[in-house]
PDB file of N, CA and C in Angstrom:
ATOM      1  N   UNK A   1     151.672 -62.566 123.412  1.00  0.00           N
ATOM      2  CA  UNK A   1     153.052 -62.212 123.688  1.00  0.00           C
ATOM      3  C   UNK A   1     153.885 -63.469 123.974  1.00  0.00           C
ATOM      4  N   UNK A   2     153.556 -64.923 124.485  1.00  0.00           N
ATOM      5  CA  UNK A   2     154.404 -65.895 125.226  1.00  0.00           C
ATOM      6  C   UNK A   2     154.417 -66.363 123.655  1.00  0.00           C
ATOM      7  N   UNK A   3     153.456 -66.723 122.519  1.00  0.00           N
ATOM      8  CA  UNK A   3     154.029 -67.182 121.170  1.00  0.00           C
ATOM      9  C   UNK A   3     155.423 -66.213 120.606  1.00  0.00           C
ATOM     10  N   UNK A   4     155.053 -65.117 120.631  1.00  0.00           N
ATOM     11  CA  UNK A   4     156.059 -64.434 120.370  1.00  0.00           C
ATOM     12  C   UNK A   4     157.587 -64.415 120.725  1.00  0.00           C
ATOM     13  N   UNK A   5     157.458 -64.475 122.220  1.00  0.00           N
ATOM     14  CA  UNK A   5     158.398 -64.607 123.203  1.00  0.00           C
ATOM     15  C   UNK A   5     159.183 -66.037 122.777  1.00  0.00           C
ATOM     16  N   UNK A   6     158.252 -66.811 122.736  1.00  0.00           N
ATOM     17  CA  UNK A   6     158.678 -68.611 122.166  1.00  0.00           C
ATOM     18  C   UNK A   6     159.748 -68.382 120.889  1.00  0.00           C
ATOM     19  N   UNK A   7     159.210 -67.544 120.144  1.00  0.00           N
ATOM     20  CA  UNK A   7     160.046 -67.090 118.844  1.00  0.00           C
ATOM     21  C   UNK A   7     161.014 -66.359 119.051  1.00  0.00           C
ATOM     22  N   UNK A   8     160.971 -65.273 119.460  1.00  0.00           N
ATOM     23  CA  UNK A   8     162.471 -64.960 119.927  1.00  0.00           C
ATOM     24  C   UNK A   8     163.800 -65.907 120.947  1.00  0.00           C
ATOM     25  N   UNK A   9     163.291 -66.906 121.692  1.00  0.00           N
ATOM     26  CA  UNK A   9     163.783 -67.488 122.603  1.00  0.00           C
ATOM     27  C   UNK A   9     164.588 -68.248 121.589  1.00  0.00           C
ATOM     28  N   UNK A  10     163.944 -68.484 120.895  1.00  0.00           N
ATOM     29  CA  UNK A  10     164.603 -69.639 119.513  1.00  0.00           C
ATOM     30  C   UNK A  10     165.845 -68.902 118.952  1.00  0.00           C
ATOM     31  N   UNK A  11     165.905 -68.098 118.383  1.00  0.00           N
ATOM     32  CA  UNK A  11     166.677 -67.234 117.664  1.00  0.00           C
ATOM     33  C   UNK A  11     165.611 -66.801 116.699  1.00  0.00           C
ATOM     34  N   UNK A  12     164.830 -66.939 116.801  1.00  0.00           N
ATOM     35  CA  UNK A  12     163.619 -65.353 115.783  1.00  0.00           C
ATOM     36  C   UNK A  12     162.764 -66.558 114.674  1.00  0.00           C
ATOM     37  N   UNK A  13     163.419 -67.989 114.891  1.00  0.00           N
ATOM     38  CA  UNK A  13     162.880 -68.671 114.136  1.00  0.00           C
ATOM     39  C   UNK A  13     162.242 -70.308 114.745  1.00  0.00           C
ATOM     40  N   UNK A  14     161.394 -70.958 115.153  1.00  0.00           N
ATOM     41  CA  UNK A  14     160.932 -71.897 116.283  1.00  0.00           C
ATOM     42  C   UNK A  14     160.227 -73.210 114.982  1.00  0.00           C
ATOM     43  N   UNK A  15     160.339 -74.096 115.654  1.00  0.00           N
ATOM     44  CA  UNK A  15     159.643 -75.508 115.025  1.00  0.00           C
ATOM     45  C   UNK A  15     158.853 -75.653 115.034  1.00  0.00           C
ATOM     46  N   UNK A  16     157.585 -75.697 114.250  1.00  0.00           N
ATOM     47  CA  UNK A  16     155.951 -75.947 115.029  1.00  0.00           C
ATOM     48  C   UNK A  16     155.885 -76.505 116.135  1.00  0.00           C
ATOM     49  N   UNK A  17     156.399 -78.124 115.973  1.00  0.00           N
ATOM     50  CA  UNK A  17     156.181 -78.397 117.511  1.00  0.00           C
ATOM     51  C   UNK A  17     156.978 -78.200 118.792  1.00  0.00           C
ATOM     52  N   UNK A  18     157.672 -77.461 118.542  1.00  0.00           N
ATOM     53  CA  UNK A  18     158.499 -76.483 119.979  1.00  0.00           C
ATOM     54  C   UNK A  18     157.219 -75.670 120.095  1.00  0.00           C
ATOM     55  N   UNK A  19     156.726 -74.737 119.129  1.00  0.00           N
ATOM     56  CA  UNK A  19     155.962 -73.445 119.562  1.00  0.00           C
ATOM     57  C   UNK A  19     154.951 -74.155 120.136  1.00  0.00           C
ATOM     58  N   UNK A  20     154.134 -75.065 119.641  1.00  0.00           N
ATOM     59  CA  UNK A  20     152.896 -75.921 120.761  1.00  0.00           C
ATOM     60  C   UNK A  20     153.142 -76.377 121.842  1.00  0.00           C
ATOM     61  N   UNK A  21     154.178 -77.057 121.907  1.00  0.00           N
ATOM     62  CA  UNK A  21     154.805 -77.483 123.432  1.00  0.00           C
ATOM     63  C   UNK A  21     154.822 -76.174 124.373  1.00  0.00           C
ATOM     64  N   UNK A  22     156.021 -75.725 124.196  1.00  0.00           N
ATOM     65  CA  UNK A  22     155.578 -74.265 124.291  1.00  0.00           C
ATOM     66  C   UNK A  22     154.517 -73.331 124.996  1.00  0.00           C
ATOM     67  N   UNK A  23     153.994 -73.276 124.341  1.00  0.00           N
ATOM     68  CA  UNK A  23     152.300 -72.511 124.433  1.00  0.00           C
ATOM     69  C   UNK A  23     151.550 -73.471 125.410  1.00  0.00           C
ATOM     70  N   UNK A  24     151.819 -74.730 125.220  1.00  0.00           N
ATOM     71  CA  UNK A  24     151.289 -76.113 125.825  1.00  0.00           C
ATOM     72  C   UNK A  24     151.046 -75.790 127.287  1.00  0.00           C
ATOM     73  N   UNK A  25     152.768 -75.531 128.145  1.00  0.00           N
ATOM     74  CA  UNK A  25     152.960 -75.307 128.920  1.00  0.00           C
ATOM     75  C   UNK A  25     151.955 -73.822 130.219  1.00  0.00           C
ATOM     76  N   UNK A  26     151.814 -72.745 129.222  1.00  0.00           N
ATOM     77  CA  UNK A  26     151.229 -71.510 129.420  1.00  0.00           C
ATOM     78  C   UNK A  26     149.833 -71.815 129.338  1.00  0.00           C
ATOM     79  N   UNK A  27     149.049 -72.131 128.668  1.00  0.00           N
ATOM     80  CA  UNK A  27     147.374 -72.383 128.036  1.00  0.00           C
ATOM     81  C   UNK A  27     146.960 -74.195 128.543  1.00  0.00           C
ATOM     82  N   UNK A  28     146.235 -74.129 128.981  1.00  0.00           N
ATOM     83  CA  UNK A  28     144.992 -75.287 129.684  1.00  0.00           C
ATOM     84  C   UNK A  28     144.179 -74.882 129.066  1.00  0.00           C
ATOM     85  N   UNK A  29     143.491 -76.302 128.414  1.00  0.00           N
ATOM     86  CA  UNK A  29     142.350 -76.046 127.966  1.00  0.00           C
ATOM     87  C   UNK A  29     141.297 -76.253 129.401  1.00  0.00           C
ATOM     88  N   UNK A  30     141.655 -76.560 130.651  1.00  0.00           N
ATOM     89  CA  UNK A  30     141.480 -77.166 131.675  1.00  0.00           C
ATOM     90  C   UNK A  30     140.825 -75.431 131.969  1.00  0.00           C
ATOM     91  N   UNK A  31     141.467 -74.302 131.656  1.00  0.00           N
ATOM     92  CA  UNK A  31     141.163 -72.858 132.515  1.00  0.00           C
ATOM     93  C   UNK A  31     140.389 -72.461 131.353  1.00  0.00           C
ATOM     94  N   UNK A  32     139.841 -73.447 130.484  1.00  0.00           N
ATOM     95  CA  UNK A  32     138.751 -72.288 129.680  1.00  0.00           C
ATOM     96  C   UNK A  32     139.493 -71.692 128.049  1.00  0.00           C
ATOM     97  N   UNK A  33     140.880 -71.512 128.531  1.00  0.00           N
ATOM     98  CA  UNK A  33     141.083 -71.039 126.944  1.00  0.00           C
ATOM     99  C   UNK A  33     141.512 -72.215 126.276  1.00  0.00           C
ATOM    100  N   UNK A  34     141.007 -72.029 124.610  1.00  0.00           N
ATOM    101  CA  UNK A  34     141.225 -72.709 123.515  1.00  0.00           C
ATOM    102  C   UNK A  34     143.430 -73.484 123.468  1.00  0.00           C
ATOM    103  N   UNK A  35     143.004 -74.658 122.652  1.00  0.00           N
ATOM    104  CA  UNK A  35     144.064 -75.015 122.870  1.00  0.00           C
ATOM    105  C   UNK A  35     145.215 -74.103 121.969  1.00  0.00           C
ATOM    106  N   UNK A  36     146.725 -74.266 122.258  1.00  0.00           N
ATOM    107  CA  UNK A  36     147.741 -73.597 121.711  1.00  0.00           C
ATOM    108  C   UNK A  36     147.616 -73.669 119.786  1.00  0.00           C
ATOM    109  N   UNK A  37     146.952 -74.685 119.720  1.00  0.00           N
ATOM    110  CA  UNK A  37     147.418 -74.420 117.967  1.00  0.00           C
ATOM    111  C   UNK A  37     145.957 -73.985 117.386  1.00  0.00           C
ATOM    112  N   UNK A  38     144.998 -73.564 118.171  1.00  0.00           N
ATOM    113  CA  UNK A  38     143.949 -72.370 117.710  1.00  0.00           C
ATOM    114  C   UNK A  38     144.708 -71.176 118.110  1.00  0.00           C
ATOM    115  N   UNK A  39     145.544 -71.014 119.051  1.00  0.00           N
ATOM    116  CA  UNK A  39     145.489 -69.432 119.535  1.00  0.00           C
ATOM    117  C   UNK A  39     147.018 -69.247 118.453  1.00  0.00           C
ATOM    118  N   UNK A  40     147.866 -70.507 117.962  1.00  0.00           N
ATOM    119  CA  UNK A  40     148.801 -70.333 116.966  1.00  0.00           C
ATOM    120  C   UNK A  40     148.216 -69.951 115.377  1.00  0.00           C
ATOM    121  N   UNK A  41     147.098 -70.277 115.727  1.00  0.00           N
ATOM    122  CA  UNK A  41     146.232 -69.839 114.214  1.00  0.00           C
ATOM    123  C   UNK A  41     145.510 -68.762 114.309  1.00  0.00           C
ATOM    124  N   UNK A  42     145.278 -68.241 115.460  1.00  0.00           N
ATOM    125  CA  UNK A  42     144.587 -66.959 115.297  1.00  0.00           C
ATOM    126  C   UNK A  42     145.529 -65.794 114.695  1.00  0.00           C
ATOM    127  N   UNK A  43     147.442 -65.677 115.767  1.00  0.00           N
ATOM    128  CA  UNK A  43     147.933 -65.174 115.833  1.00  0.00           C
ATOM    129  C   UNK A  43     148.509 -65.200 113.932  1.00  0.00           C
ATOM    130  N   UNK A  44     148.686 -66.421 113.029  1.00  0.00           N
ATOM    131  CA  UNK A  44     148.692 -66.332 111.709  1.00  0.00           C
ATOM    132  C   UNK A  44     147.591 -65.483 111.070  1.00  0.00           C
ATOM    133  N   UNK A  45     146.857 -65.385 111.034  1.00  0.00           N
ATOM    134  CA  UNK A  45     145.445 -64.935 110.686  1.00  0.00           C
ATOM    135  C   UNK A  45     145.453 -63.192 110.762  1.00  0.00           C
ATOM    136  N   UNK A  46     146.526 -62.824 111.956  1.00  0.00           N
ATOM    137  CA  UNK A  46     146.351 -61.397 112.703  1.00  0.00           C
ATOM    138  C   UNK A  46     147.879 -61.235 112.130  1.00  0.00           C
ATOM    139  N   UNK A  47     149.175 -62.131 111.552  1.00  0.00           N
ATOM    140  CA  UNK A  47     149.618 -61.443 111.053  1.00  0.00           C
ATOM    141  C   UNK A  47     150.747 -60.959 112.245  1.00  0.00           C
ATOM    142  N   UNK A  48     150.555 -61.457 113.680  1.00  0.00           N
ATOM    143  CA  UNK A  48     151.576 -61.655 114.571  1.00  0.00           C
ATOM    144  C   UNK A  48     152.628 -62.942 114.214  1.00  0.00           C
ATOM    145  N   UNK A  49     152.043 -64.122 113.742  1.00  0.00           N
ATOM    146  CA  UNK A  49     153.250 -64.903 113.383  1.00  0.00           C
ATOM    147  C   UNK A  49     153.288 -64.918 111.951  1.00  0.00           C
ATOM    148  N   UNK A  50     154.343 -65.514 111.456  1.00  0.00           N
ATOM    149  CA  UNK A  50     154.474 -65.933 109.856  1.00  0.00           C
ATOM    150  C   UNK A  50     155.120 -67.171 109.688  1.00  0.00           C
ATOM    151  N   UNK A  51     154.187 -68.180 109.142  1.00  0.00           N
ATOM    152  CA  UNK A  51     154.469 -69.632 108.885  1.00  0.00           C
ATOM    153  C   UNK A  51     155.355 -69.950 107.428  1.00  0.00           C
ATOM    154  N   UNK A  52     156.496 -70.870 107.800  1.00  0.00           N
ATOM    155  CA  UNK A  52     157.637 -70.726 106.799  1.00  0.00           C
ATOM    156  C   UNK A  52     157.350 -72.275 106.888  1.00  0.00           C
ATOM    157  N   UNK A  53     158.031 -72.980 105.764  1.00  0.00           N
ATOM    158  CA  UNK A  53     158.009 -74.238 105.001  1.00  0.00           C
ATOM    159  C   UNK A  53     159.614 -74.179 104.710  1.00  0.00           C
ATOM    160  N   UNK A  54     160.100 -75.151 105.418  1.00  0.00           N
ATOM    161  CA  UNK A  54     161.368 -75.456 105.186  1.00  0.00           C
ATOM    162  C   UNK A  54     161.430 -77.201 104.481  1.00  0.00           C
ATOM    163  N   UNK A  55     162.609 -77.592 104.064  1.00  0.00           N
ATOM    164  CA  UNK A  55     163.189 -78.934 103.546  1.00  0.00           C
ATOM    165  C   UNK A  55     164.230 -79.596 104.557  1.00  0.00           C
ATOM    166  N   UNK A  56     164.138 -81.032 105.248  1.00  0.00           N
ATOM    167  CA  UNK A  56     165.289 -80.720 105.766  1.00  0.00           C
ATOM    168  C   UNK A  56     165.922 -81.650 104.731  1.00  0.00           C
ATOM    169  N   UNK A  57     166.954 -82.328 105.153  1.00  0.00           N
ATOM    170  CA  UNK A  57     168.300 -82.903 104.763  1.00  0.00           C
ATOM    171  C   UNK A  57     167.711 -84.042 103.783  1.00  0.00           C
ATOM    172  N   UNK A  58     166.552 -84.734 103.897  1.00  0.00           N
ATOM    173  CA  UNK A  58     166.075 -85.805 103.441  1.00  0.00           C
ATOM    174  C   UNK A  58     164.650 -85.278 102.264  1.00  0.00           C
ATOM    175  N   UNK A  59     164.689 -84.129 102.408  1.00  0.00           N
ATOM    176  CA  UNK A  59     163.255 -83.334 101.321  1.00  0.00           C
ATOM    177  C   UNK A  59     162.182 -83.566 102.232  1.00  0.00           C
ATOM    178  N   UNK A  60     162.179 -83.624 103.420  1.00  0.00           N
ATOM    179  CA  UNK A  60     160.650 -83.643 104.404  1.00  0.00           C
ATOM    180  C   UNK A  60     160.269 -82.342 104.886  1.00  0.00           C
ATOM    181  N   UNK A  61     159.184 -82.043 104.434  1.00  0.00           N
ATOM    182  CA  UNK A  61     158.993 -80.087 105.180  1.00  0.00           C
ATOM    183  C   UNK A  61     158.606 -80.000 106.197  1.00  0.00           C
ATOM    184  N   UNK A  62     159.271 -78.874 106.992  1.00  0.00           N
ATOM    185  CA  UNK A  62     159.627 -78.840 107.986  1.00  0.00           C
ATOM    186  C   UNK A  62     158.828 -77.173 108.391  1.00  0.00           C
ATOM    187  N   UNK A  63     157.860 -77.286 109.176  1.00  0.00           N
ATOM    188  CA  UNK A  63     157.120 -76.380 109.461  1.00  0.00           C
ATOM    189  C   UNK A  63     157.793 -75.263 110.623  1.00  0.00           C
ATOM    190  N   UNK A  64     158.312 -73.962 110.348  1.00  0.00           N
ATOM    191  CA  UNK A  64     158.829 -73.039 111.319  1.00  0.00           C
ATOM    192  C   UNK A  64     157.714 -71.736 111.560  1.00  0.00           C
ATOM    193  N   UNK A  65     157.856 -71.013 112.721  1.00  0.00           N
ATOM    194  CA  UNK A  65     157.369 -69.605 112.791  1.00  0.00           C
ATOM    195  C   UNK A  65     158.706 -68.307 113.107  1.00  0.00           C
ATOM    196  N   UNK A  66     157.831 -67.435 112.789  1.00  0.00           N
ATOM    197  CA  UNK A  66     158.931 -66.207 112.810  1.00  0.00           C
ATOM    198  C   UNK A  66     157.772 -65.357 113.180  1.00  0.00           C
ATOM    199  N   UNK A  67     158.823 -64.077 113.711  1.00  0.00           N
ATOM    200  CA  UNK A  67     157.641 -63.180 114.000  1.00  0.00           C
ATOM    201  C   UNK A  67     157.213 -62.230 112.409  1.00  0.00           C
ATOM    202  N   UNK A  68     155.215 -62.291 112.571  1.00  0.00           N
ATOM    203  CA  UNK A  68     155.058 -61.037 111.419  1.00  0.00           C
ATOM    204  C   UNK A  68     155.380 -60.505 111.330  1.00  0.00           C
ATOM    205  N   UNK A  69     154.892 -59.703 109.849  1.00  0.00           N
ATOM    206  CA  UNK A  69     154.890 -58.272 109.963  1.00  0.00           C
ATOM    207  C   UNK A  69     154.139 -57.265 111.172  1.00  0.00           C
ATOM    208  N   UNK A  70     152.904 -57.936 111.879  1.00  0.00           N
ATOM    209  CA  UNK A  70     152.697 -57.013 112.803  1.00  0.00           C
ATOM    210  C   UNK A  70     153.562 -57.025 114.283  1.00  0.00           C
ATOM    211  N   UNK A  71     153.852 -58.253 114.272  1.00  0.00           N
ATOM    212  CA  UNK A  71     154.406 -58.401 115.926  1.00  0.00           C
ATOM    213  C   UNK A  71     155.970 -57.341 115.725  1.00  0.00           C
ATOM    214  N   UNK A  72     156.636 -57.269 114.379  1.00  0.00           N
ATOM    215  CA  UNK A  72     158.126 -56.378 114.012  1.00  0.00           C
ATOM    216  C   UNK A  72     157.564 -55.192 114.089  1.00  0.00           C
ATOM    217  N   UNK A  73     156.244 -54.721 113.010  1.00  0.00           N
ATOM    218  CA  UNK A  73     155.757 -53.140 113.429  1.00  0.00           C
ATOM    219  C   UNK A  73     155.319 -52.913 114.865  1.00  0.00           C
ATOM    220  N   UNK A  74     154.491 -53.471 115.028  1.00  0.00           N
ATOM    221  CA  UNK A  74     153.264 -52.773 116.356  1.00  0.00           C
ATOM    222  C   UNK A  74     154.067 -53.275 117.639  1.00  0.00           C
ATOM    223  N   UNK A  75     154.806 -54.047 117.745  1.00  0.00           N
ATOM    224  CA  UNK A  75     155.389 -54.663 119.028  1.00  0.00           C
ATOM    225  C   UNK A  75     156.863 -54.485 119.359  1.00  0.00           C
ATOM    226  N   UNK A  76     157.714 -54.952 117.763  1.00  0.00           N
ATOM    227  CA  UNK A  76     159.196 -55.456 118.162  1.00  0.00           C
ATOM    228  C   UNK A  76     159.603 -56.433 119.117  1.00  0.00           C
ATOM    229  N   UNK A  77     161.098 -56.315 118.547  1.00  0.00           N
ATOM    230  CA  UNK A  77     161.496 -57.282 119.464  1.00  0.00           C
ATOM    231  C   UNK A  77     162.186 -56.579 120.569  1.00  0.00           C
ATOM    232  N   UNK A  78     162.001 -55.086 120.558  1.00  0.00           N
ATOM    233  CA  UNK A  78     162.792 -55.156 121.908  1.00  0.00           C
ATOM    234  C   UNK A  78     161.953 -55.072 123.294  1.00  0.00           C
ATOM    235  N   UNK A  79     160.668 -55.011 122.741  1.00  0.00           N
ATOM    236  CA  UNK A  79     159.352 -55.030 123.602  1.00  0.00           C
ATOM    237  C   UNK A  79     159.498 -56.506 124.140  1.00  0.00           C
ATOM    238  N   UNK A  80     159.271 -57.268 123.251  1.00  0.00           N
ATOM    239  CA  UNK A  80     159.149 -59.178 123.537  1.00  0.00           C
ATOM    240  C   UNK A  80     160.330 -59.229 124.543  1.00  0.00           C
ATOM    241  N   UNK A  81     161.499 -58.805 124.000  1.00  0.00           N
ATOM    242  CA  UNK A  81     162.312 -59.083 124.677  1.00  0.00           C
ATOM    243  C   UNK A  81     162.831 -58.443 126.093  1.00  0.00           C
ATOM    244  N   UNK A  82     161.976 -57.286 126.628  1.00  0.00           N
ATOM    245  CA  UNK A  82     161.781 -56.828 127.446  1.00  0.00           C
ATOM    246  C   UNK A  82     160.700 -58.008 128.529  1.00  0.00           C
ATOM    247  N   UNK A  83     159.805 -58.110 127.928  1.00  0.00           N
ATOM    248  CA  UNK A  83     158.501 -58.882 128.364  1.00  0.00           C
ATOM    249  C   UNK A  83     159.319 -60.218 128.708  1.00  0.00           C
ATOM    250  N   UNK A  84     160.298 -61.115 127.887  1.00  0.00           N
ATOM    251  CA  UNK A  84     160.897 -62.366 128.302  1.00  0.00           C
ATOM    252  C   UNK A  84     161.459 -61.651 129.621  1.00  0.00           C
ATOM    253  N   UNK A  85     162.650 -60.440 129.690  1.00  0.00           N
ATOM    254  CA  UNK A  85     163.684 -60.707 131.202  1.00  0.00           C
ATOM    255  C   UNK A  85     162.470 -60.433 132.061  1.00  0.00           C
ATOM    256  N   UNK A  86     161.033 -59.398 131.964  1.00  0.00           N
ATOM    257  CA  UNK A  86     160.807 -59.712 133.016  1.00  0.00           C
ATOM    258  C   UNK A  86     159.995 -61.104 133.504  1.00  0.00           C
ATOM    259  N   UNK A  87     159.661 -61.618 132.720  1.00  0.00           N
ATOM    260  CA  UNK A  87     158.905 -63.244 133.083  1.00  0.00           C
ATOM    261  C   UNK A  87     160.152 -63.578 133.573  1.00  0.00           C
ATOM    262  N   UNK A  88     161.009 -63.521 132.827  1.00  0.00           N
ATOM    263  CA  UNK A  88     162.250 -64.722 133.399  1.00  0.00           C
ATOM    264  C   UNK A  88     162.955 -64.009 135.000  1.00  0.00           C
ATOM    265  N   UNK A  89     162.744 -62.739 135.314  1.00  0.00           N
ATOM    266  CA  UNK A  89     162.900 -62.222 136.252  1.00  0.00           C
ATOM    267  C   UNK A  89     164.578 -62.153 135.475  1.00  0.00           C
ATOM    268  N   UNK A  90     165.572 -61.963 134.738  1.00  0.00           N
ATOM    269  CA  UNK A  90     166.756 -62.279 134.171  1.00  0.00           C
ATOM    270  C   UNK A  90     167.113 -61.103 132.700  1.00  0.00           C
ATOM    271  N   UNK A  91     167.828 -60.592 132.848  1.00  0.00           N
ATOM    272  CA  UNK A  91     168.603 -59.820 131.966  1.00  0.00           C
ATOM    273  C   UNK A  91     169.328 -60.647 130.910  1.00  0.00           C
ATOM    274  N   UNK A  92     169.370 -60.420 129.655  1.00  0.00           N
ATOM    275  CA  UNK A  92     169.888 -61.512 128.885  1.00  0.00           C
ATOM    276  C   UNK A  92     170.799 -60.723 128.509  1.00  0.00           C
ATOM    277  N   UNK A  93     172.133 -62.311 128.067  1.00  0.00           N
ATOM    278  CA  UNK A  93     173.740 -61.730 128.107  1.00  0.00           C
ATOM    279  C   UNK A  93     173.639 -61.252 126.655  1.00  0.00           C
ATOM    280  N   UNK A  94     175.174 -61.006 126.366  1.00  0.00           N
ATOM    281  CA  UNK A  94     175.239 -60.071 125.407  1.00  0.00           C
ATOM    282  C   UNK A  94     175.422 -61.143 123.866  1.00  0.00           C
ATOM    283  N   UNK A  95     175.492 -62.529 124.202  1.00  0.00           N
ATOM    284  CA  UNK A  95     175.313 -63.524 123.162  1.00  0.00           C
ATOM    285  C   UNK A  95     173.629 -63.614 122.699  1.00  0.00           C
ATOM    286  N   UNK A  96     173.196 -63.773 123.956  1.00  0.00           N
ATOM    287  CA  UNK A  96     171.282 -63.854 123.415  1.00  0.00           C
ATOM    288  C   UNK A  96     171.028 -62.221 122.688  1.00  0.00           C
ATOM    289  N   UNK A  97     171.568 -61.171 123.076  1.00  0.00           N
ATOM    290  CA  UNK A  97     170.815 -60.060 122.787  1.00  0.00           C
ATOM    291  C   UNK A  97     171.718 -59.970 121.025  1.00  0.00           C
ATOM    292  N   UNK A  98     173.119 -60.488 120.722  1.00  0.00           N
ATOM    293  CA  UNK A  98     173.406 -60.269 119.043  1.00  0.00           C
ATOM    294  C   UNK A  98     172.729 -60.732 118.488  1.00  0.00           C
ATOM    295  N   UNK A  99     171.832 -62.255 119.065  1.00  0.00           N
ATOM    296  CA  UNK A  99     171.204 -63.185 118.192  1.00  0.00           C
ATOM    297  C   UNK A  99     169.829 -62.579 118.301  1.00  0.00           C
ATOM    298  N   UNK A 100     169.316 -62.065 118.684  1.00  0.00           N
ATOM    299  CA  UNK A 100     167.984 -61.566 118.785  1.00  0.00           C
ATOM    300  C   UNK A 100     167.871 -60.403 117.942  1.00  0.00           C
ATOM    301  N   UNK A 101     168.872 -59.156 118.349  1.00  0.00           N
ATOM    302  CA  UNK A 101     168.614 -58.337 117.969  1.00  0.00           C
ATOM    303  C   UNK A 101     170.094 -57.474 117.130  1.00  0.00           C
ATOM    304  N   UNK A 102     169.749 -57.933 115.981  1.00  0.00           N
ATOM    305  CA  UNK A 102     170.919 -57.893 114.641  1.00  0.00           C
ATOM    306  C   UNK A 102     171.161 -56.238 114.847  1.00  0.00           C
ATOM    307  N   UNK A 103     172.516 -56.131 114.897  1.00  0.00           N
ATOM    308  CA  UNK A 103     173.004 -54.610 114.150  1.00  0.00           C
ATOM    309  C   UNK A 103     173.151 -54.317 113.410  1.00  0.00           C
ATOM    310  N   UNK A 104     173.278 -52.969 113.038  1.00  0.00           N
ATOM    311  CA  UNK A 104     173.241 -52.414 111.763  1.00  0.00           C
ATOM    312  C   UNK A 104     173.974 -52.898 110.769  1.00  0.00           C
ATOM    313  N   UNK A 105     175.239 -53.435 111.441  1.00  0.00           N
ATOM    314  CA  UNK A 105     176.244 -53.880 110.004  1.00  0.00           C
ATOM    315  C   UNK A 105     175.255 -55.397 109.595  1.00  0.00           C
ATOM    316  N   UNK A 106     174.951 -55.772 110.598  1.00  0.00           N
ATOM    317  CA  UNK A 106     174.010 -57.386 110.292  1.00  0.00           C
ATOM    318  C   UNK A 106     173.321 -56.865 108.929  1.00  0.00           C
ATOM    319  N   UNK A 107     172.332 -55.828 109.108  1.00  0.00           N
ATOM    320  CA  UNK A 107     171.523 -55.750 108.939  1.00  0.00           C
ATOM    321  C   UNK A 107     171.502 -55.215 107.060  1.00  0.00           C
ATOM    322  N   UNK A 108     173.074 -54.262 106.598  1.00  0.00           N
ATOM    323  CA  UNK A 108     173.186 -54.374 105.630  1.00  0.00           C
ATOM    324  C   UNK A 108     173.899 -55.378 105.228  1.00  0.00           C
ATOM    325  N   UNK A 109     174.127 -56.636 105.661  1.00  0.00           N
ATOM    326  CA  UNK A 109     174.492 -57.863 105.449  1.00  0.00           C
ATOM    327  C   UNK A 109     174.123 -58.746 104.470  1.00  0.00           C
ATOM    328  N   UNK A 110     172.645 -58.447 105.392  1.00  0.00           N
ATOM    329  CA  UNK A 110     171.487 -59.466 104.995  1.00  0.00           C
ATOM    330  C   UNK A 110     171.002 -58.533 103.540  1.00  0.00           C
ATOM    331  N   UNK A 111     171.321 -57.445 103.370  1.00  0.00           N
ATOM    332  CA  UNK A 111     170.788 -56.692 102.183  1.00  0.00           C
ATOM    333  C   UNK A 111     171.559 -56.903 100.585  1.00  0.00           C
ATOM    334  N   UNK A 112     172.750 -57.023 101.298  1.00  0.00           N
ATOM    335  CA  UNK A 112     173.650 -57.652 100.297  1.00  0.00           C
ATOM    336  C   UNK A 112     173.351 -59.033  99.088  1.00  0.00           C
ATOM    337  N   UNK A 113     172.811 -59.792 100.050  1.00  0.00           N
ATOM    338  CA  UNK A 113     172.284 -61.225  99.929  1.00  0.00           C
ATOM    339  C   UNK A 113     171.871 -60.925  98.460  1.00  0.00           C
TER     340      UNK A 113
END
């Protein structure tokens, strides 16, 4: 859930190395569990994240995550994003919640495309 959470915090889309830092913070290999970019590869593997290949400005690729197809079916984001206010102990304003969670007109927007 905190990879996930990492991804929504972003706007639905995170940098590889934000999401390890990230995860960095939450996971010690010091308490026994495996480091963040095994448990970032398990979660590819299961289909909770989805690894995108971007270009930036200069043609260098640029490694992002988004959430899967399973973390959008089996979870959503309004679950994650439930799970962030309560970690954060914080209700998020009404700018974080358009960017997180697109409305309907968004949504035939993007269909248009």
């Amino acid at each position: 859930m905190m990879a996930m959470g990492a991804v929504l915090m972003e706007g639905c889309k995170i940098e590889e190395k934000l999401i390890i830092e990230r995860m960095g913070l939450f996971v010690t290999v010091d308490n026994g569990a495996p480091p963040a970019s095994v448990l970032i590869k398990d979660l590819l593997e299961q289909n909770y994240l989805a690894k995108v290949t971007e270009k930036d400005d200069e043609g260098h690729p640029l490694t992002f995550y988004t959430l899967g197809v399973r973390a959008e079916a089996e979870v959503g984001r309004e679950k994650i994003g439930s799970y962030l206010e309560h970690v954060f102990d914080e209700k998020m304003d009404a700018m974080c919640r358009n960017k997180i969670f697109p409305t309907a007109a968004d949504d035939a927007d993007d269909q248009d495309d």
